[in-house]
PDB file of N, CA and C in Angstrom:
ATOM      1  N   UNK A   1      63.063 -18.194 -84.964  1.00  0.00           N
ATOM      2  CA  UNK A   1      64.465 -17.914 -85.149  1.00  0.00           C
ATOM      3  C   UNK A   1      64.721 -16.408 -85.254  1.00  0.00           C
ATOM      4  N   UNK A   2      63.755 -15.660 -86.126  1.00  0.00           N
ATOM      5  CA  UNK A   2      64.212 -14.064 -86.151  1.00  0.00           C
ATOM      6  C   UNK A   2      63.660 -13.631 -84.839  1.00  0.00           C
ATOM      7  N   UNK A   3      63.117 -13.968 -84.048  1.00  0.00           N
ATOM      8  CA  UNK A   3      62.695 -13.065 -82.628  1.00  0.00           C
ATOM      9  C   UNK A   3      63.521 -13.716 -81.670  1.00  0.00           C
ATOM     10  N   UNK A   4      64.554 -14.564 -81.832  1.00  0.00           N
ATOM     11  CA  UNK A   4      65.499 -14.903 -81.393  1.00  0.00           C
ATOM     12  C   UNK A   4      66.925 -14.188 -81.453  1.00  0.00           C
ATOM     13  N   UNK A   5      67.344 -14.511 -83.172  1.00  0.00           N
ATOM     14  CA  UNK A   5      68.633 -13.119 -83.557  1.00  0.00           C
ATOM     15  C   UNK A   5      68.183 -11.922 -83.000  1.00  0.00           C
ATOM     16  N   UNK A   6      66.825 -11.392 -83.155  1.00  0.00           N
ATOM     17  CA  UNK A   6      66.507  -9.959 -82.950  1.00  0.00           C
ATOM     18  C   UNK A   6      66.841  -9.581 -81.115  1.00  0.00           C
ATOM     19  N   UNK A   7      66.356 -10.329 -80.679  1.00  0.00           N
ATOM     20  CA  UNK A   7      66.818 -10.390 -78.805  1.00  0.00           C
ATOM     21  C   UNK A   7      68.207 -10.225 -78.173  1.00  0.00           C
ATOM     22  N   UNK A   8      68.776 -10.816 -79.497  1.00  0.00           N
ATOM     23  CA  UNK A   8      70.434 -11.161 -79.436  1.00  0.00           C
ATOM     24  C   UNK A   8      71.090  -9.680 -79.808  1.00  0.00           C
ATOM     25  N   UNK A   9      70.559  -9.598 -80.910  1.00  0.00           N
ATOM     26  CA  UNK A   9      70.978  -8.092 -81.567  1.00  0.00           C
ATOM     27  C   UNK A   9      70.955  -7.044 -80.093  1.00  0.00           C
ATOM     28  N   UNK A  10      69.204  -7.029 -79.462  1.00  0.00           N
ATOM     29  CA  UNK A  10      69.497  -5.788 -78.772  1.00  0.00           C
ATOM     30  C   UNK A  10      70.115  -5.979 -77.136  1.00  0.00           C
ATOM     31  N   UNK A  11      70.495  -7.462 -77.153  1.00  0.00           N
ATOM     32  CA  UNK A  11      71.577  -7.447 -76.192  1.00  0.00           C
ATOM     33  C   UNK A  11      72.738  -6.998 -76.178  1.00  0.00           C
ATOM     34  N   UNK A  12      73.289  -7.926 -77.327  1.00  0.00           N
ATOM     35  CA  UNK A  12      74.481  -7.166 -78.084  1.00  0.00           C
ATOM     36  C   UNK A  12      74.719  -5.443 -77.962  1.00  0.00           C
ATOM     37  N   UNK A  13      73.317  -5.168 -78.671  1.00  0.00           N
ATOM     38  CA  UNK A  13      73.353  -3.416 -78.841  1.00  0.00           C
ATOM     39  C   UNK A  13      73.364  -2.477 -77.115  1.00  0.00           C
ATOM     40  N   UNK A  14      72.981  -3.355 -76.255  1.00  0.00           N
ATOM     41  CA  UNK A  14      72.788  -3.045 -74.560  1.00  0.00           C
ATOM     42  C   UNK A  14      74.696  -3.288 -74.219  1.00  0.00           C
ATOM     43  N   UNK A  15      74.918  -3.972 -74.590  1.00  0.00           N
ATOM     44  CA  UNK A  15      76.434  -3.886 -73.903  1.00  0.00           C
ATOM     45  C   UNK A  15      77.410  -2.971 -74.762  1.00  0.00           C
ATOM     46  N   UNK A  16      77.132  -3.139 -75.942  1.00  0.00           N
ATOM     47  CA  UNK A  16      77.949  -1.725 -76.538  1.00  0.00           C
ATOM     48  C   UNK A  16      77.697  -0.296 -76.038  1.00  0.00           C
ATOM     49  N   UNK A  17      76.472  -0.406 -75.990  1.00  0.00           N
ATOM     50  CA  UNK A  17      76.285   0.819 -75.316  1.00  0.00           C
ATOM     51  C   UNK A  17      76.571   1.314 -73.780  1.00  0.00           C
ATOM     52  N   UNK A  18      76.438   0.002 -73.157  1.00  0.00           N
ATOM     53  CA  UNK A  18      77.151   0.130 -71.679  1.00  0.00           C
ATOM     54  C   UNK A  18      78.588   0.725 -71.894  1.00  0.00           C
ATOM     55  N   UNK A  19      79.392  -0.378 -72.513  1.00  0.00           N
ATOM     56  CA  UNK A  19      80.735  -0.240 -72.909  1.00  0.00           C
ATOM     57  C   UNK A  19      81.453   1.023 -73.272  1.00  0.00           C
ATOM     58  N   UNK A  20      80.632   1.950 -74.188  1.00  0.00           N
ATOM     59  CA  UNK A  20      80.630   3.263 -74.595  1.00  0.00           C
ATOM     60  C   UNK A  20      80.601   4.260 -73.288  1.00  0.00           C
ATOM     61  N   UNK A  21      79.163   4.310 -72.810  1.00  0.00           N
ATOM     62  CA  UNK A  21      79.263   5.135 -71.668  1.00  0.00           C
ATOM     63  C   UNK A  21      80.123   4.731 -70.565  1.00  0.00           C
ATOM     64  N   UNK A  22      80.698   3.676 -70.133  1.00  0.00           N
ATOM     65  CA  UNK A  22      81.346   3.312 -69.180  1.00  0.00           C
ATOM     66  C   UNK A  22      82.649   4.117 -69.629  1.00  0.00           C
ATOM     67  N   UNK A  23      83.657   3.921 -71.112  1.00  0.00           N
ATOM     68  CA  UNK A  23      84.707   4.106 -71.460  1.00  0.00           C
ATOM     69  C   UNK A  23      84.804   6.295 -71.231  1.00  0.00           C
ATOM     70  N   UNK A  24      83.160   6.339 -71.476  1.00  0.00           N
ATOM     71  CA  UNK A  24      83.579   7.851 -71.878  1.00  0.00           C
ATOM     72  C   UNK A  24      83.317   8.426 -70.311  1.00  0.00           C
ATOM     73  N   UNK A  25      82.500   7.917 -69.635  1.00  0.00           N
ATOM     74  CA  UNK A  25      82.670   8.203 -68.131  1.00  0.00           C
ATOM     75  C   UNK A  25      84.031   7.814 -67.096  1.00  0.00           C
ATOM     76  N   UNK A  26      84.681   7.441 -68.487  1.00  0.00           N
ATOM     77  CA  UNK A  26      86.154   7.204 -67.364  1.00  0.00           C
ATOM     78  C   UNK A  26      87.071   8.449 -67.201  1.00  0.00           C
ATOM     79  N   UNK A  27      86.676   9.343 -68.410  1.00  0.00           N
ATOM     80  CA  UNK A  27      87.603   9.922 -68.945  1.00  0.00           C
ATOM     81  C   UNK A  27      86.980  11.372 -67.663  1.00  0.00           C
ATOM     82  N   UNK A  28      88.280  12.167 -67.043  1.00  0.00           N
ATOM     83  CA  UNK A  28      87.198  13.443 -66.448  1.00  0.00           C
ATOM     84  C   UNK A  28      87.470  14.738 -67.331  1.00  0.00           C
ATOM     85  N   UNK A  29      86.950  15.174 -66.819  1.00  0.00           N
ATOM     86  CA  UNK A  29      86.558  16.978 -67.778  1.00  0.00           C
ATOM     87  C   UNK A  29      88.222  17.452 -67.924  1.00  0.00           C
ATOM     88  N   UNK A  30      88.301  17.643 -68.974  1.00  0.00           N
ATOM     89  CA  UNK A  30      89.864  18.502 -68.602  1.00  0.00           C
ATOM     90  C   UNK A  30      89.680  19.489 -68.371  1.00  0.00           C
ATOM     91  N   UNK A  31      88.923  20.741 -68.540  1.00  0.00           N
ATOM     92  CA  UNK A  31      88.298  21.922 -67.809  1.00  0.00           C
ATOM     93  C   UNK A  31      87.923  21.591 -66.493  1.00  0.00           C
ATOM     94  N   UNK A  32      87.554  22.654 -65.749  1.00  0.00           N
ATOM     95  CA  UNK A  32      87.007  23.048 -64.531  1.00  0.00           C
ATOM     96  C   UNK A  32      85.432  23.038 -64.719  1.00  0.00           C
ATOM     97  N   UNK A  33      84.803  22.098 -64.255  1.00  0.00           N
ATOM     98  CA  UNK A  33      83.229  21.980 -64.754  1.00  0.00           C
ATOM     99  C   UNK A  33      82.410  23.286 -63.737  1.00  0.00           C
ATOM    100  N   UNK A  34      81.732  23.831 -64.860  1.00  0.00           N
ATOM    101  CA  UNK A  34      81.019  25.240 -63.922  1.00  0.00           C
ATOM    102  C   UNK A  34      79.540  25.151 -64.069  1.00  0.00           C
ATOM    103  N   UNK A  35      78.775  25.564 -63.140  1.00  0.00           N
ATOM    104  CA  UNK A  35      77.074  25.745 -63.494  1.00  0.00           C
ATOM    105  C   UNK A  35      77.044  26.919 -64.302  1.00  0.00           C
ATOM    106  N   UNK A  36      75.530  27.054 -64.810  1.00  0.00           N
ATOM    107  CA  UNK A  36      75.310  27.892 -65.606  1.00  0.00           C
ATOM    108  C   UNK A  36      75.157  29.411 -64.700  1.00  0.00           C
ATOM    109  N   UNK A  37      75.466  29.654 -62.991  1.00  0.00           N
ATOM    110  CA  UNK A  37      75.431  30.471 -62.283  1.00  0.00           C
ATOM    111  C   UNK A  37      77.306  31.001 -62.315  1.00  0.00           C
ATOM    112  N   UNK A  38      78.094  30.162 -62.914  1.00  0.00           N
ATOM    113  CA  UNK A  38      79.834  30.135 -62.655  1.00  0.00           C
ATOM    114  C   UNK A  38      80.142  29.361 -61.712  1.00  0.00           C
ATOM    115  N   UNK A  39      79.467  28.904 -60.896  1.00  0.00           N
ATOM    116  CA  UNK A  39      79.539  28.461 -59.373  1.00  0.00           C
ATOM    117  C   UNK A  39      81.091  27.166 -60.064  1.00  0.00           C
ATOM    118  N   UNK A  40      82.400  27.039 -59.781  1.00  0.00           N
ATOM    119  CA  UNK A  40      83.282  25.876 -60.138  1.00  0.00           C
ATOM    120  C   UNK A  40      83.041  23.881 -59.423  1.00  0.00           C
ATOM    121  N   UNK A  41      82.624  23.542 -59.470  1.00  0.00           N
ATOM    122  CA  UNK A  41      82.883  22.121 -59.344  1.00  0.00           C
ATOM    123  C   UNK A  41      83.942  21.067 -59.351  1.00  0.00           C
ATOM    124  N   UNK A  42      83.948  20.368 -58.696  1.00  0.00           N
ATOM    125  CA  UNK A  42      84.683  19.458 -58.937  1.00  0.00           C
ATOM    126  C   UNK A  42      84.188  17.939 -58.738  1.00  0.00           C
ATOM    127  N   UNK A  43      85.022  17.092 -59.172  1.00  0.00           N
ATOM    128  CA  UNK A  43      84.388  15.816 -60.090  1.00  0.00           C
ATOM    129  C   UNK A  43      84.573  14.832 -58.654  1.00  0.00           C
ATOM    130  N   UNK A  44      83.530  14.282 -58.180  1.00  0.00           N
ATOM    131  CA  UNK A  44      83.634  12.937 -57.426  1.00  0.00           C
ATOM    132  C   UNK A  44      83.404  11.878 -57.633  1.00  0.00           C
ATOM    133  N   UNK A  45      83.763  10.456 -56.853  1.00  0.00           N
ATOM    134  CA  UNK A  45      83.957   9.540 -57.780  1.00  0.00           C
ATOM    135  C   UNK A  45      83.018   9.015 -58.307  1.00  0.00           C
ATOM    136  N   UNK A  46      82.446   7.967 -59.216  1.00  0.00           N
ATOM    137  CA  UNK A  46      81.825   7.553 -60.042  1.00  0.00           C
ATOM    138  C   UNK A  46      80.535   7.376 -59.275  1.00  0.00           C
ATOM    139  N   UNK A  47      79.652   7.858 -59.503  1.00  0.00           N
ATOM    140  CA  UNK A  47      78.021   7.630 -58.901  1.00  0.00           C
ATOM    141  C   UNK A  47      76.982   6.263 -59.860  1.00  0.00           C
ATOM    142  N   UNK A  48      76.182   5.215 -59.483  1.00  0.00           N
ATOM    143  CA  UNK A  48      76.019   4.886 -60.081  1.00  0.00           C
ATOM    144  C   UNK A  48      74.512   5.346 -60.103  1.00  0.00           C
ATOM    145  N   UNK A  49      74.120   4.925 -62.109  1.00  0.00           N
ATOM    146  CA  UNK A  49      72.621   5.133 -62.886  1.00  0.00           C
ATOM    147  C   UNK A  49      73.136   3.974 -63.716  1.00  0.00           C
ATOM    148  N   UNK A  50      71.365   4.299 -64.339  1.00  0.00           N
ATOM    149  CA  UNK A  50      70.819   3.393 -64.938  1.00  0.00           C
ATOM    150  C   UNK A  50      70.082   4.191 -66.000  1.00  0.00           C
ATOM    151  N   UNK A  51      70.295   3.866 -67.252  1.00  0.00           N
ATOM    152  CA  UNK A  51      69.901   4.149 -68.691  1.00  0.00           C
ATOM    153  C   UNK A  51      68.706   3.132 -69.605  1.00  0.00           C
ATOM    154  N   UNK A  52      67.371   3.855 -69.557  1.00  0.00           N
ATOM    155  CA  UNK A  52      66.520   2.664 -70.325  1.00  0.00           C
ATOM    156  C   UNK A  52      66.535   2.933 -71.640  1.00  0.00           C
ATOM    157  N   UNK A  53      67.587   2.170 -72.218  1.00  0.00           N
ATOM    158  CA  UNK A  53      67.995   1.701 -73.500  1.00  0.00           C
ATOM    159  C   UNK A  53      66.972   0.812 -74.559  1.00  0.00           C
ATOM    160  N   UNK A  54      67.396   0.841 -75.895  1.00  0.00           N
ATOM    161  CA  UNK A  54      66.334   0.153 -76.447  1.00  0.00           C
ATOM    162  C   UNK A  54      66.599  -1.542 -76.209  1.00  0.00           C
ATOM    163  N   UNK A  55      68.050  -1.985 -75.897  1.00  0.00           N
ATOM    164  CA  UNK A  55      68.457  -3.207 -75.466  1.00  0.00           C
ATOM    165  C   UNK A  55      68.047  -3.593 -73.911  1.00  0.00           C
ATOM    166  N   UNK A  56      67.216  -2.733 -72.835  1.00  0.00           N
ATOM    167  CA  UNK A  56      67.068  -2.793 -71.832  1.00  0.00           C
ATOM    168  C   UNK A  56      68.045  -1.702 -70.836  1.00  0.00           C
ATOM    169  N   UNK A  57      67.519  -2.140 -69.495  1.00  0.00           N
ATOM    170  CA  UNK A  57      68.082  -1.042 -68.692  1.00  0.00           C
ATOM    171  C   UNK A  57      69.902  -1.337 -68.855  1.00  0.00           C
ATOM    172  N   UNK A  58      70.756  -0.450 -68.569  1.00  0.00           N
ATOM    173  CA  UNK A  58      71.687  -0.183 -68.695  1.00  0.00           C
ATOM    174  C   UNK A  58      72.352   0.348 -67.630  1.00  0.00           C
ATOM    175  N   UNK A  59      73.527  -0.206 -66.564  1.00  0.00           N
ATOM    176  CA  UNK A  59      73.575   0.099 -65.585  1.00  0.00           C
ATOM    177  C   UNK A  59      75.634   0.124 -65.446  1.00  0.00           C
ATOM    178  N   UNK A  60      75.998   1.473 -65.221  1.00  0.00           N
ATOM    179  CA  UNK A  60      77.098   1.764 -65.540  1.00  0.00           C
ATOM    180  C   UNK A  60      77.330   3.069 -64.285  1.00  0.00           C
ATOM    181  N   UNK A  61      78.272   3.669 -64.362  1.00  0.00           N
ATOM    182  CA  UNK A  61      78.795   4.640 -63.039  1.00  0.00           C
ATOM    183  C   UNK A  61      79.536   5.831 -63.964  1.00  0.00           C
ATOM    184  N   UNK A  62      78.857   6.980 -63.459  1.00  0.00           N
ATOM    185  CA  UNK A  62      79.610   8.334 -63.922  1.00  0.00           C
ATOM    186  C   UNK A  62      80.050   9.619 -63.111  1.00  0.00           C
ATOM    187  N   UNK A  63      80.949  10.290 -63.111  1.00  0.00           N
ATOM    188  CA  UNK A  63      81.340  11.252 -62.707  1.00  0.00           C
ATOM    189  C   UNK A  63      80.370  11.821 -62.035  1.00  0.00           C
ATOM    190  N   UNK A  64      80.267  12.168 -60.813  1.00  0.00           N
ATOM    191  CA  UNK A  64      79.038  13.280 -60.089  1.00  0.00           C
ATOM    192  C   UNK A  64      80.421  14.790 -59.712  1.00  0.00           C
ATOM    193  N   UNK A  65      79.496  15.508 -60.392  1.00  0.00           N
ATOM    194  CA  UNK A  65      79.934  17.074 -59.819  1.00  0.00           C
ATOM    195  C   UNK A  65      79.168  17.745 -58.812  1.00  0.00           C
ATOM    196  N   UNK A  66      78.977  17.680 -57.712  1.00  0.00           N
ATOM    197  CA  UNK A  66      77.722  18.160 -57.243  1.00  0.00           C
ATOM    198  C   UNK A  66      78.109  19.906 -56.205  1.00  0.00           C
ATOM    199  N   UNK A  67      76.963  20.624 -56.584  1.00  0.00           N
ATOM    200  CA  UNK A  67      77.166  22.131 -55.966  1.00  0.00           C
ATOM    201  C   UNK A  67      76.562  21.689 -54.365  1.00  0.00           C
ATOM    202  N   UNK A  68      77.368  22.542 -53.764  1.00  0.00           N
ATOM    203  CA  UNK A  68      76.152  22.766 -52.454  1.00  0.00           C
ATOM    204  C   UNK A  68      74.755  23.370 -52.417  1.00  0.00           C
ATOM    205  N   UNK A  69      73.923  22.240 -52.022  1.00  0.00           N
ATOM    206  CA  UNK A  69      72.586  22.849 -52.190  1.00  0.00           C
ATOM    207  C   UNK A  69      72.024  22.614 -53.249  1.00  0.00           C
ATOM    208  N   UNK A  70      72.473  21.938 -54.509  1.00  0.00           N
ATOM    209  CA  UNK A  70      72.217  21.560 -55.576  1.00  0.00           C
ATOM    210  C   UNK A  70      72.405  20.254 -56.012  1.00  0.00           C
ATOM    211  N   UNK A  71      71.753  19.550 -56.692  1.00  0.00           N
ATOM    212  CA  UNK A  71      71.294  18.114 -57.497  1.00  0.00           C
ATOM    213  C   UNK A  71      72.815  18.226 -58.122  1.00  0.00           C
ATOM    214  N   UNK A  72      73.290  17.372 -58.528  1.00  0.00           N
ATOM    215  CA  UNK A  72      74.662  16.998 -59.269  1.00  0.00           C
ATOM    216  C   UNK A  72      74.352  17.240 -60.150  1.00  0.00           C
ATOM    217  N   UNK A  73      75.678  17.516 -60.966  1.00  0.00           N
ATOM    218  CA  UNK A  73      75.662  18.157 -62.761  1.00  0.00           C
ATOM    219  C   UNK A  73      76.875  16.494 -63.146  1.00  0.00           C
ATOM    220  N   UNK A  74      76.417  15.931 -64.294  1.00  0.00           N
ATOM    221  CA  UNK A  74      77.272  14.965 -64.656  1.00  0.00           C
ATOM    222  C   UNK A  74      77.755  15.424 -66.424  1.00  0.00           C
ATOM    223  N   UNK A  75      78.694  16.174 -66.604  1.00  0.00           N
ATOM    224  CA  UNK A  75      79.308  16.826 -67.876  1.00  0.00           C
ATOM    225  C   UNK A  75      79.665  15.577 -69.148  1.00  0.00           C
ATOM    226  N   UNK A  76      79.414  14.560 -68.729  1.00  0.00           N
ATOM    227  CA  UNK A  76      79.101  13.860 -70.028  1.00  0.00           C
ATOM    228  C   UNK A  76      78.249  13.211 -70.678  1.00  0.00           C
ATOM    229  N   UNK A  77      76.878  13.673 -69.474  1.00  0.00           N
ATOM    230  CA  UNK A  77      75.549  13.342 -70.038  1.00  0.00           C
ATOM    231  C   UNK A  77      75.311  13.913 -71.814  1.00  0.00           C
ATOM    232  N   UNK A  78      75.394  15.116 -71.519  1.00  0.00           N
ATOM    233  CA  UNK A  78      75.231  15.678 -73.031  1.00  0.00           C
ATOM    234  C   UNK A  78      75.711  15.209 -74.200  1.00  0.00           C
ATOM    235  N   UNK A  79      77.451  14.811 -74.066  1.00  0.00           N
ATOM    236  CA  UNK A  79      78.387  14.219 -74.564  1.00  0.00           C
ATOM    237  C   UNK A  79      77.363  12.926 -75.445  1.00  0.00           C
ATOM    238  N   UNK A  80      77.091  11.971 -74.325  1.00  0.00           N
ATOM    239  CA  UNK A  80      76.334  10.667 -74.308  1.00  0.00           C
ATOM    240  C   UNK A  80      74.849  10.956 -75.196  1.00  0.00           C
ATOM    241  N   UNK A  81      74.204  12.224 -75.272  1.00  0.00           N
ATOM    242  CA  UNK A  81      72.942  12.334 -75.969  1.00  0.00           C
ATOM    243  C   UNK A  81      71.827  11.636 -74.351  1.00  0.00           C
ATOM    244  N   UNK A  82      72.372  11.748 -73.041  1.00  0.00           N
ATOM    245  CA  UNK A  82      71.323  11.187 -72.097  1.00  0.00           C
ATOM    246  C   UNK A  82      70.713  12.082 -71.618  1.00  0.00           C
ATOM    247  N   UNK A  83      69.389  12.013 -71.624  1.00  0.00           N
ATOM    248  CA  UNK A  83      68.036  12.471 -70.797  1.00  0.00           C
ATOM    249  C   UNK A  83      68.395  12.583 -69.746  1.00  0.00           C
ATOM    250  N   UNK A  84      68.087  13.545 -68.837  1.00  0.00           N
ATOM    251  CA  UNK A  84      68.149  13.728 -67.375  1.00  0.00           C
ATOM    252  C   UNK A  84      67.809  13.083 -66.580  1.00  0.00           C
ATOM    253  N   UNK A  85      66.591  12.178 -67.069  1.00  0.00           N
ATOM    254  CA  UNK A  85      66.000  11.116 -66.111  1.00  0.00           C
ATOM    255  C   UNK A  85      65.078  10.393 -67.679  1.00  0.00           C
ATOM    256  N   UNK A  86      64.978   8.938 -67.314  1.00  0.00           N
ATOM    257  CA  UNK A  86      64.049   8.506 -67.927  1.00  0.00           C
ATOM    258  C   UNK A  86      64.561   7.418 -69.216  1.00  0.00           C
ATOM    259  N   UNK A  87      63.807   7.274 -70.208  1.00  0.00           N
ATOM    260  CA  UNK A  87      64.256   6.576 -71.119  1.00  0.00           C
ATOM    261  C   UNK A  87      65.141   7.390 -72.310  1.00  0.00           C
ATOM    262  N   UNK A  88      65.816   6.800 -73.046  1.00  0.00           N
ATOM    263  CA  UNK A  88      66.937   7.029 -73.741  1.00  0.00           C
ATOM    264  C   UNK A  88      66.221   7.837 -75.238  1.00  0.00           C
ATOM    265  N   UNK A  89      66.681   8.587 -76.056  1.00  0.00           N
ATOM    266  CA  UNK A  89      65.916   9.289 -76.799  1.00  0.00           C
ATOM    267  C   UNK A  89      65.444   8.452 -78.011  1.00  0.00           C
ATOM    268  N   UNK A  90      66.345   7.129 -78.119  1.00  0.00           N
ATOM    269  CA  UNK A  90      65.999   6.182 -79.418  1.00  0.00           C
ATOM    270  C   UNK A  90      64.698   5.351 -78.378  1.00  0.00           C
ATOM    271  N   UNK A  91      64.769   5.282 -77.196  1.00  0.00           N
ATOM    272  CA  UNK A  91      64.053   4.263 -77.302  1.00  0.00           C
ATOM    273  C   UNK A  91      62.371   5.395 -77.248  1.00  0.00           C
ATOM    274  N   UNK A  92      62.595   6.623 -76.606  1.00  0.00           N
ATOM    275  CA  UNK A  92      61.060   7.338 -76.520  1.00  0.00           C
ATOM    276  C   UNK A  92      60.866   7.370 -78.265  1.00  0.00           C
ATOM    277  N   UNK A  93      61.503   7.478 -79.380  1.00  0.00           N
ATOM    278  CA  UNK A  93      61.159   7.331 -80.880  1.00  0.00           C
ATOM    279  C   UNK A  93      60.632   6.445 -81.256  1.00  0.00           C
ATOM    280  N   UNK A  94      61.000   5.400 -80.855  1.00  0.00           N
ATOM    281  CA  UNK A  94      60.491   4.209 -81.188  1.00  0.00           C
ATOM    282  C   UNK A  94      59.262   4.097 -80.732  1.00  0.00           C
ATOM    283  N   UNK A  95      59.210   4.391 -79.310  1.00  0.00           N
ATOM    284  CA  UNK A  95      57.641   4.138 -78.636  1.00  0.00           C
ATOM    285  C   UNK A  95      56.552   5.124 -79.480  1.00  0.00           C
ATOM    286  N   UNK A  96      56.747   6.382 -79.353  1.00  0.00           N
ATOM    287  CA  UNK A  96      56.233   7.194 -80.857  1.00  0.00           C
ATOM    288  C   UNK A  96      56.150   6.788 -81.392  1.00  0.00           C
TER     289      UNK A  96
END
């Protein structure tokens, strides 16, 4: 029964967290998003990723800014606390 609730819990905890990043990736920059060169950007539409969460992967769509010649900058990664690539920072703690 508890490795049952507990499964439930981090499902539960996988869609809140979808829910979250989905709501805050709706929202766009009210600034002019810039690289750390000044280079200005602008926001295209929702790109989709995937987040390995401690509830499992996590699969939601966010803002791509992308430079010419350059990998996309997404301005609410930071916002979100997300890794650039990879697993989520609660779940690399845990594995620690």
């Amino acid at each position: 029964m508890e490795l049952t609730l507990f499964r439930r819990f981090l499902a539960l905890g996988a869609a809140l967290w979808r829910r979250c990043c989905v709501t805050r990736a709706a929202v766009r920059p009210a600034a002019p998003v810039t690289t750390p060169d000044g280079t200005r950007l602008t926001a295209h539409d929702q790109r989709p990723t995937t987040d390995d969460s401690v509830g499992g992967k996590v699969r939601w769509g966010r803002p791509d800014c992308p430079a010419p010649g350059q990998a996309g900058l997404w301005p609410r990664d930071a916002a979100l606390s997300l890794p650039a690539r990879g697993d989520s920072a609660l779940l690399r703690a845990w594995v620690a």
